[in-house]
Protein backbone atom coordinates (compact mmCIF):
# COMPACT_ATOMS: atom_id res chain seq x y z
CA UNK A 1 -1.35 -3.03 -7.03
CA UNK A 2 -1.78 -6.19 -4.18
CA UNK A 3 -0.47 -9.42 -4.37
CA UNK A 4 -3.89 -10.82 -4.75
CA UNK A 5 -4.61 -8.93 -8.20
CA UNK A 6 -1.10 -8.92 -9.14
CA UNK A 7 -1.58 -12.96 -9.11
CA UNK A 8 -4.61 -12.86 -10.41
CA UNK A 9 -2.97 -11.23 -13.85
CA UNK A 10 -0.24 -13.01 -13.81
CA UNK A 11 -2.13 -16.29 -13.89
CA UNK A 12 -4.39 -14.89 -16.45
CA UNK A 13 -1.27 -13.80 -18.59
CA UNK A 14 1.38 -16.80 -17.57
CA UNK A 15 -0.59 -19.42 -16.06
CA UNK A 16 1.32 -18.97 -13.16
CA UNK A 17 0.32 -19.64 -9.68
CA UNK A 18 0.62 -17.05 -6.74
CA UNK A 19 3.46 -19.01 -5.13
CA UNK A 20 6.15 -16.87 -4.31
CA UNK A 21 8.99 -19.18 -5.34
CA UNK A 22 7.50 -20.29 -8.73
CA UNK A 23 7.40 -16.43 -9.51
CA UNK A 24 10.99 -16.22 -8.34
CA UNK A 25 11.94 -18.93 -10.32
CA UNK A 26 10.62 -17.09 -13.67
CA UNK A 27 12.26 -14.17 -12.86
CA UNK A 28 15.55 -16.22 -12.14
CA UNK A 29 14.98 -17.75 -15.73
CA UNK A 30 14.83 -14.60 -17.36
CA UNK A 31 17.63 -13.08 -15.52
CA UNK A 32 20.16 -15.51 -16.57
CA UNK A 33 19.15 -15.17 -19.93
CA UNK A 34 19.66 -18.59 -21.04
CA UNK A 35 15.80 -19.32 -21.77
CA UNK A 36 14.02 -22.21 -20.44
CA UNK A 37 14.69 -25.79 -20.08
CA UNK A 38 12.65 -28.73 -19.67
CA UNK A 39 14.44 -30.23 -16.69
CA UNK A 40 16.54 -28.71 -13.82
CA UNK A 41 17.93 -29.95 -10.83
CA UNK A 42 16.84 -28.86 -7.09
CA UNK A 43 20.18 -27.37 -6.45
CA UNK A 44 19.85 -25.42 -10.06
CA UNK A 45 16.46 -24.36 -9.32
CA UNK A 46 17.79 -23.02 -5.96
CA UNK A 47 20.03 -21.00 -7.69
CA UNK A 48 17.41 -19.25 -10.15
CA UNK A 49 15.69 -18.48 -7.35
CA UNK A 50 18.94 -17.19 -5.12
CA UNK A 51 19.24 -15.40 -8.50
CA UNK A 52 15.92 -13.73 -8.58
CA UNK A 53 15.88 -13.12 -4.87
CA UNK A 54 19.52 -11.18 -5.63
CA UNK A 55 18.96 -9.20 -8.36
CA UNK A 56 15.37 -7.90 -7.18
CA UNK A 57 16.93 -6.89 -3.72
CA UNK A 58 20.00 -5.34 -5.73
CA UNK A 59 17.43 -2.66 -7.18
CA UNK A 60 16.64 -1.55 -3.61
CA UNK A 61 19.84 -1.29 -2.13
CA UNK A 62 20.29 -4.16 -0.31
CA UNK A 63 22.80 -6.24 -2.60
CA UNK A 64 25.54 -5.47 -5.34
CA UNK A 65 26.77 -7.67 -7.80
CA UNK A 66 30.40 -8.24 -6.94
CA UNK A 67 31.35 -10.45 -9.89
CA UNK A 68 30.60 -13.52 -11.22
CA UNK A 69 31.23 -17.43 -9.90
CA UNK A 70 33.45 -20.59 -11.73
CA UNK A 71 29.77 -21.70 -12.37
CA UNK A 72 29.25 -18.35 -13.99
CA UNK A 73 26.58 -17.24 -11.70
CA UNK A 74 26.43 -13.56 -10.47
CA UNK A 75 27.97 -13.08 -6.69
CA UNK A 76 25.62 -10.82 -4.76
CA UNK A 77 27.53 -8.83 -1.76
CA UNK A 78 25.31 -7.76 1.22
CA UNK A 79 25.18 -4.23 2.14
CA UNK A 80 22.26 -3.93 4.52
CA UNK A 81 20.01 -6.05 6.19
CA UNK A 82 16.54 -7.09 5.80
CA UNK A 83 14.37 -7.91 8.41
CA UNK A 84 13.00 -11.34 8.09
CA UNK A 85 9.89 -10.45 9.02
CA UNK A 86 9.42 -8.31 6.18
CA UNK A 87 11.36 -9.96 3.55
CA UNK A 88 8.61 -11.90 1.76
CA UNK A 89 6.39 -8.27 1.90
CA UNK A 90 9.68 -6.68 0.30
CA UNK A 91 10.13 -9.39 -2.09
CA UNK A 92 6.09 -9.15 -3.31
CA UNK A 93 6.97 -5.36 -3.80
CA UNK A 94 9.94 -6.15 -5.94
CA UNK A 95 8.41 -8.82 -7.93
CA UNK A 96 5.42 -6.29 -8.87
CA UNK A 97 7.60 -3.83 -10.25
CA UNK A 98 9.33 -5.79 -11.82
CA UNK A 99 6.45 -7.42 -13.62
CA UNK A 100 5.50 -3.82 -14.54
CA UNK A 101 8.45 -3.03 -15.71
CA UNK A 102 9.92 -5.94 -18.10
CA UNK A 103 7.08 -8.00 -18.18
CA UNK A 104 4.19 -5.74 -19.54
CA UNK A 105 1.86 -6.45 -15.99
CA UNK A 106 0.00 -3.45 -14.82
């Protein structure tokens, strides 16, 4: 599926936008489990999306969860690179399957 009809479904489904970093922040939300809050500060909505960003580049190899912060937020450690130029591409991939696969998007 593209990013264009990928969108397209999730704003049908979600009323979400195709901006890349309100999708990240909804799969941020959902990865810390804590459900969804009214307000949040920039530096916590940073976070959700460092989250998101983390855990979908985990299931690809790129990160590992090496344990968990004071804050209790997961610690991602590196093990390879991505190239910047292809990160957001990457990320689109990622976000896709994950939408197929825990949020009923196909």
């Amino acid at each position: 599926m593209d990013w264009k009809i990928f969108t397209d479904k999730l704003y049908s489904k979600y009323g979400i936008d195709d901006d890349i970093n309100h999708i990240l922040f909804m799969i941020g939300i959902n990865e810390r489990g804590e459900g969804y809050k009214e307000r949040y500060s920039k530096e916590e909505k940073m976070d959700i999306i460092r989250l998101a960003k983390g855990s979908l580049l985990e299931k690809d190899g790129f990160y590992t969860k090496g344990g968990v912060s004071d804050d209790g937020w997961p610690i991602f450690n590196k093990l390879k690179d991505i190239d910047p130029t292809k990160e957001n591409d990457k990320l689109k991939e990622l976000i896709i399957g994950y939408f197929k696969e825990y949020m009923d998007i196909d």
